[in-house]
C-alpha atoms as a PDB file:
ATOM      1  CA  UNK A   1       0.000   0.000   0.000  1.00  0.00           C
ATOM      2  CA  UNK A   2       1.229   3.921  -0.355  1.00  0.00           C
ATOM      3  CA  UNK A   3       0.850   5.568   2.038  1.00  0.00           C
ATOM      4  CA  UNK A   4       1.387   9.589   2.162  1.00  0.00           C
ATOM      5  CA  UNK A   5       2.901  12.214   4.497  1.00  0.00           C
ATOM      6  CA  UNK A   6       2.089  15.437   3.071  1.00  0.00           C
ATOM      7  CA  UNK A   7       2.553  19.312   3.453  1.00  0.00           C
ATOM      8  CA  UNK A   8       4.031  22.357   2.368  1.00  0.00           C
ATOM      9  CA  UNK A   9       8.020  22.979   2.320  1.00  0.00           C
ATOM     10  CA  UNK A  10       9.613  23.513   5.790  1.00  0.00           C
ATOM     11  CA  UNK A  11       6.370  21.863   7.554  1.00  0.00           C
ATOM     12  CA  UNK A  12       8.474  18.393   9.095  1.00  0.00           C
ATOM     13  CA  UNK A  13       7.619  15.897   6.478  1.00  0.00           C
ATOM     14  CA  UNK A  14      11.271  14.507   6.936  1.00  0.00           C
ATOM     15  CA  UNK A  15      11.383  15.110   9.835  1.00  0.00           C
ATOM     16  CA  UNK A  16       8.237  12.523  10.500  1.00  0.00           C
ATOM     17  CA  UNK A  17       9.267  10.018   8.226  1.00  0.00           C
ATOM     18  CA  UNK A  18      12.459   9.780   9.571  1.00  0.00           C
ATOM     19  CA  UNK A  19      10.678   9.124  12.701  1.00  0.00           C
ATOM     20  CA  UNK A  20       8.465   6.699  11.327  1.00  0.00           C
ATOM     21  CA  UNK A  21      11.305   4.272   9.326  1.00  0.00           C
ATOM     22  CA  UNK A  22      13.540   4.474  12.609  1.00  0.00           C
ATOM     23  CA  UNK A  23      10.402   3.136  14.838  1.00  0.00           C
ATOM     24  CA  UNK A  24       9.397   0.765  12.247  1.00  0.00           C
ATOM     25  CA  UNK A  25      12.674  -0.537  11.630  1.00  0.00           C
ATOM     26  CA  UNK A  26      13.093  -1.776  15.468  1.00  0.00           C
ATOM     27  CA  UNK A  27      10.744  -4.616  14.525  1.00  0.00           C
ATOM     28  CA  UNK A  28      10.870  -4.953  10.992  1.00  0.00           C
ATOM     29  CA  UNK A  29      11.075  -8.585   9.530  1.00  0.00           C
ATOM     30  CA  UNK A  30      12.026  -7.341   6.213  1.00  0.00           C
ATOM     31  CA  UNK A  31      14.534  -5.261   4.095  1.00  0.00           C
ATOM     32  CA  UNK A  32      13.896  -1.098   4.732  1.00  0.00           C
ATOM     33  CA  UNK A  33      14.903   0.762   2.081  1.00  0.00           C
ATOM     34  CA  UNK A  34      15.354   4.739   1.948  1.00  0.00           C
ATOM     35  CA  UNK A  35      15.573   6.567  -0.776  1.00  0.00           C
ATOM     36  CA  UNK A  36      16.558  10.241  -0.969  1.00  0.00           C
ATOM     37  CA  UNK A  37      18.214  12.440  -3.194  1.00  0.00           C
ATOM     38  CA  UNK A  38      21.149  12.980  -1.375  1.00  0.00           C
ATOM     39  CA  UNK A  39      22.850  11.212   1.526  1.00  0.00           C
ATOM     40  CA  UNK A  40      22.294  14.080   4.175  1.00  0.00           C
ATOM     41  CA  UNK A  41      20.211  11.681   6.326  1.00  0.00           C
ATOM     42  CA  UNK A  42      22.375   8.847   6.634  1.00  0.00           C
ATOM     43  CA  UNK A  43      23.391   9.444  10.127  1.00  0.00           C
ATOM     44  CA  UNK A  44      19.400   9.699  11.069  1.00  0.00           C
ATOM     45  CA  UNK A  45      18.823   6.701   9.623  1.00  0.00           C
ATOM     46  CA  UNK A  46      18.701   3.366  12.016  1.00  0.00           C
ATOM     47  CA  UNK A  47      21.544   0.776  10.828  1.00  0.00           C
ATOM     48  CA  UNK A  48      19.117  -1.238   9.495  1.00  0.00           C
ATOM     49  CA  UNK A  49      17.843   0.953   6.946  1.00  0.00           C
ATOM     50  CA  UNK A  50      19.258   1.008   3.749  1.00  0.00           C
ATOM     51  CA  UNK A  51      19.725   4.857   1.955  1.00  0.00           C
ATOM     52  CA  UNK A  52      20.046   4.671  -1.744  1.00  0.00           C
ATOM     53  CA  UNK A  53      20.816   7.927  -3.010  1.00  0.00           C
ATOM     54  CA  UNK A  54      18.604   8.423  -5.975  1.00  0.00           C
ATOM     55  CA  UNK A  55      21.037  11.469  -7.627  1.00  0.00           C
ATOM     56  CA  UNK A  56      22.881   8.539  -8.480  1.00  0.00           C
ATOM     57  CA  UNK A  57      21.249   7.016 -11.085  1.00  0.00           C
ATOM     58  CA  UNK A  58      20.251  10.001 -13.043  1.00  0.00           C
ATOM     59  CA  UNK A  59      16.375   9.502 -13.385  1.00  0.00           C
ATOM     60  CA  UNK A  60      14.581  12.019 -15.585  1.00  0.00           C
ATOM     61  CA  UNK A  61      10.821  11.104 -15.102  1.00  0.00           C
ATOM     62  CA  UNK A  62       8.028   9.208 -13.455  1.00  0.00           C
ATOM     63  CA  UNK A  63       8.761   6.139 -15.875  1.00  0.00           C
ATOM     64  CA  UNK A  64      12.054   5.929 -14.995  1.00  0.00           C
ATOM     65  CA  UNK A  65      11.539   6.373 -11.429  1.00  0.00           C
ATOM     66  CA  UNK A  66       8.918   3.179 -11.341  1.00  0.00           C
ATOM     67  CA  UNK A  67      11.418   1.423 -12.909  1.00  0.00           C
ATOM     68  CA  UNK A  68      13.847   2.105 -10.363  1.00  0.00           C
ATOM     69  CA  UNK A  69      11.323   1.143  -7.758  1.00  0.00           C
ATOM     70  CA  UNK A  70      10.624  -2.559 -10.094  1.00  0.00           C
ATOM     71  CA  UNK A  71      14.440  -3.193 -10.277  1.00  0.00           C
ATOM     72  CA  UNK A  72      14.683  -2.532  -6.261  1.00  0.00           C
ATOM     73  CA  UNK A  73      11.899  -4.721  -5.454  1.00  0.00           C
ATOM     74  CA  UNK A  74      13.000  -7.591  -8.076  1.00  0.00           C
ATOM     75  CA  UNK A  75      16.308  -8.004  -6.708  1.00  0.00           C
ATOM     76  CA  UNK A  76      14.881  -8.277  -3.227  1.00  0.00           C
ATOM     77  CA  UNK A  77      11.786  -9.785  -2.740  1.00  0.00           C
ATOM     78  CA  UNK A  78      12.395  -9.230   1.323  1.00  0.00           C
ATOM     79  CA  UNK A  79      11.595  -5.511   1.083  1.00  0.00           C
ATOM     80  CA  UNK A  80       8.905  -4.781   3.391  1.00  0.00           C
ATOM     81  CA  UNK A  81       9.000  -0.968   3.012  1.00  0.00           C
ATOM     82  CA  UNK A  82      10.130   1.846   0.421  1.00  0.00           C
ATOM     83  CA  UNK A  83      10.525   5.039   2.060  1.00  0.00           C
ATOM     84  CA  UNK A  84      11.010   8.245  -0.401  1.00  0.00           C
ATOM     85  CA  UNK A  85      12.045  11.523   1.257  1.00  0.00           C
ATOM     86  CA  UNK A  86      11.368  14.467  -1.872  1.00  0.00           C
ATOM     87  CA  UNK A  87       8.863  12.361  -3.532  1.00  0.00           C
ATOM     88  CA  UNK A  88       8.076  15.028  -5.858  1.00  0.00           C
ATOM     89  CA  UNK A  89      11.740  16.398  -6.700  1.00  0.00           C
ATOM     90  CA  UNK A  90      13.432  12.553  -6.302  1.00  0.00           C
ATOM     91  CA  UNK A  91      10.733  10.829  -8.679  1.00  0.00           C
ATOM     92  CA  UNK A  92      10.425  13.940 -11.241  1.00  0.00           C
ATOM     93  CA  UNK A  93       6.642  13.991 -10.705  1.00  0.00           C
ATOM     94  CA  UNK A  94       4.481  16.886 -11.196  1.00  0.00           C
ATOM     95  CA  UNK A  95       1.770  17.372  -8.947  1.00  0.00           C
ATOM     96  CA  UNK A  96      -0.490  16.730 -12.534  1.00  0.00           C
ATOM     97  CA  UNK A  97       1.214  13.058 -12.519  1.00  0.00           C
ATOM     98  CA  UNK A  98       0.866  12.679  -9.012  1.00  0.00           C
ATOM     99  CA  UNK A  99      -2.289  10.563  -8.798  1.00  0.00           C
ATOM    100  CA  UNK A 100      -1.123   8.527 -12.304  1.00  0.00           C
ATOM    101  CA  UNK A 101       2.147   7.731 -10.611  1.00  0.00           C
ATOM    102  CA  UNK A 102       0.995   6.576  -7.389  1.00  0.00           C
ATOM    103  CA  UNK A 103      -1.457   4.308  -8.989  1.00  0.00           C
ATOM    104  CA  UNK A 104       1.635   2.452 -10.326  1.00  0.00           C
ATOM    105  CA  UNK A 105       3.120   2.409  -7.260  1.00  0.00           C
ATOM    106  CA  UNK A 106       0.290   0.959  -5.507  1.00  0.00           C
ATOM    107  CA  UNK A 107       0.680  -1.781  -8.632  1.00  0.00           C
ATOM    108  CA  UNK A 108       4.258  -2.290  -7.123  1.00  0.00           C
ATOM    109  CA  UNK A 109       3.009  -2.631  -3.562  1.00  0.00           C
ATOM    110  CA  UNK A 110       0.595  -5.764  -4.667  1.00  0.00           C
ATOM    111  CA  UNK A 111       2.625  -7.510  -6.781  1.00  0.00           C
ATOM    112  CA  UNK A 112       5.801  -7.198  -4.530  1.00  0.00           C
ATOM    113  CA  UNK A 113       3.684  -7.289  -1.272  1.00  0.00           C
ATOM    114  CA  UNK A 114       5.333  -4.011   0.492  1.00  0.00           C
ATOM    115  CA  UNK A 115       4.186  -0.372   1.171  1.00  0.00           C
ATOM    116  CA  UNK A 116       5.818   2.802   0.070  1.00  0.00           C
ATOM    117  CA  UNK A 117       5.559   5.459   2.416  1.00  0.00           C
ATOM    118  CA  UNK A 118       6.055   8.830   0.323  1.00  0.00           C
ATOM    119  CA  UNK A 119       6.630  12.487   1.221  1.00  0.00           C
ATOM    120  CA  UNK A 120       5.097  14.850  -1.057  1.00  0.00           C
ATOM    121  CA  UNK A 121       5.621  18.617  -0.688  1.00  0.00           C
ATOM    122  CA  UNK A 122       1.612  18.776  -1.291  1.00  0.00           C
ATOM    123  CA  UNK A 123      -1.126  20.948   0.480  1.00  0.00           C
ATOM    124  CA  UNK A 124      -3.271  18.156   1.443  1.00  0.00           C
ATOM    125  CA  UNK A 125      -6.675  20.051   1.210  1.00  0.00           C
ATOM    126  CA  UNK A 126      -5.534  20.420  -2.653  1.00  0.00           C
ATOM    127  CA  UNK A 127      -5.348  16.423  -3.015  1.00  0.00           C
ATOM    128  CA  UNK A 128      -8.200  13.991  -4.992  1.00  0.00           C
ATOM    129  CA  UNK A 129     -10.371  12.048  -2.622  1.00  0.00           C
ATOM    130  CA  UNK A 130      -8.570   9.147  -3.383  1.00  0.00           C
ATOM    131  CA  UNK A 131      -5.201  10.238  -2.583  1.00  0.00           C
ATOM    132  CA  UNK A 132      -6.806  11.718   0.715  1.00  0.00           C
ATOM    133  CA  UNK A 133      -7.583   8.977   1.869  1.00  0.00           C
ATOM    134  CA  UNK A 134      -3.754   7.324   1.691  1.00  0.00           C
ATOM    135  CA  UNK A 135      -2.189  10.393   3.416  1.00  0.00           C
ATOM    136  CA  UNK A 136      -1.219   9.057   7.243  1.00  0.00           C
ATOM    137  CA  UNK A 137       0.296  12.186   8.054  1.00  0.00           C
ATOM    138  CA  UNK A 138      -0.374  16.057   6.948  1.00  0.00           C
ATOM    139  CA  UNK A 139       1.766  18.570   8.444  1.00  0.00           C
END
């Protein structure tokens, strides 16, 4: 499932889902994986989280950023969460692809049986129904 943790810029989003991986990685049974665009956080990060740095790999779009996410999942099918800090700036998502993009994602989740947790420099009052109703978090 995708889940969202959403608000404006400089409202805590990383700060919160920072919180959330470290708690759930105390009693995690599977593979955490963090992605970000830099690796600022990695000190933040419990040992048992992996940070990829997404910069890395020089994706351009949404496409290419699902991809990623396929390739991740396929070569360890003992992920139990994505995180993605920057959702909109690390993915190359417009807020117009927003809902398109998460829709794959959520394809992801089923077929690979994890959730994505994303943060997404949104207003929440400006999000579709649906997407509402995925947001855990709105700061």
């Amino acid at each position: 499932m995708v889940q969202l943790i959403v608000g404006t810029k400089g409202k805590g989003k990383t700060v919160a889902l920072l919180d959330k991986v470290n708690k759930d990685a105390k009693t995690a049974e599977g593979s955490i994986v963090y992605l970000d665009k830099c690796d600022q956080h990695i000190h933040g990060l419990s040992n048992k989280v992996r940070l990829v740095n997404v910069s890395d790999y020089k994706l351009q779009n949404a496409d290419q950023f699902v991809g990623f996410i396929k390739g991740i999942t396929s070569q360890n099918y003992d992920i139990q969460e994505i995180y993605v800090d920057g959702f909109l700036k690390v993915a190359h998502v417009s807020e117009g692809e927003l809902e398109d993009t998460i829709k794959q994602l959520e394809a992801v989740c089923e077929q690979a049986h994890l959730d994505i947790i994303l943060s997404v420099s949104v207003d929440g009052n400006s999000l579709s129904q649906p997407l509402k109703e995925k947001v855990i978090a709105s700061l």
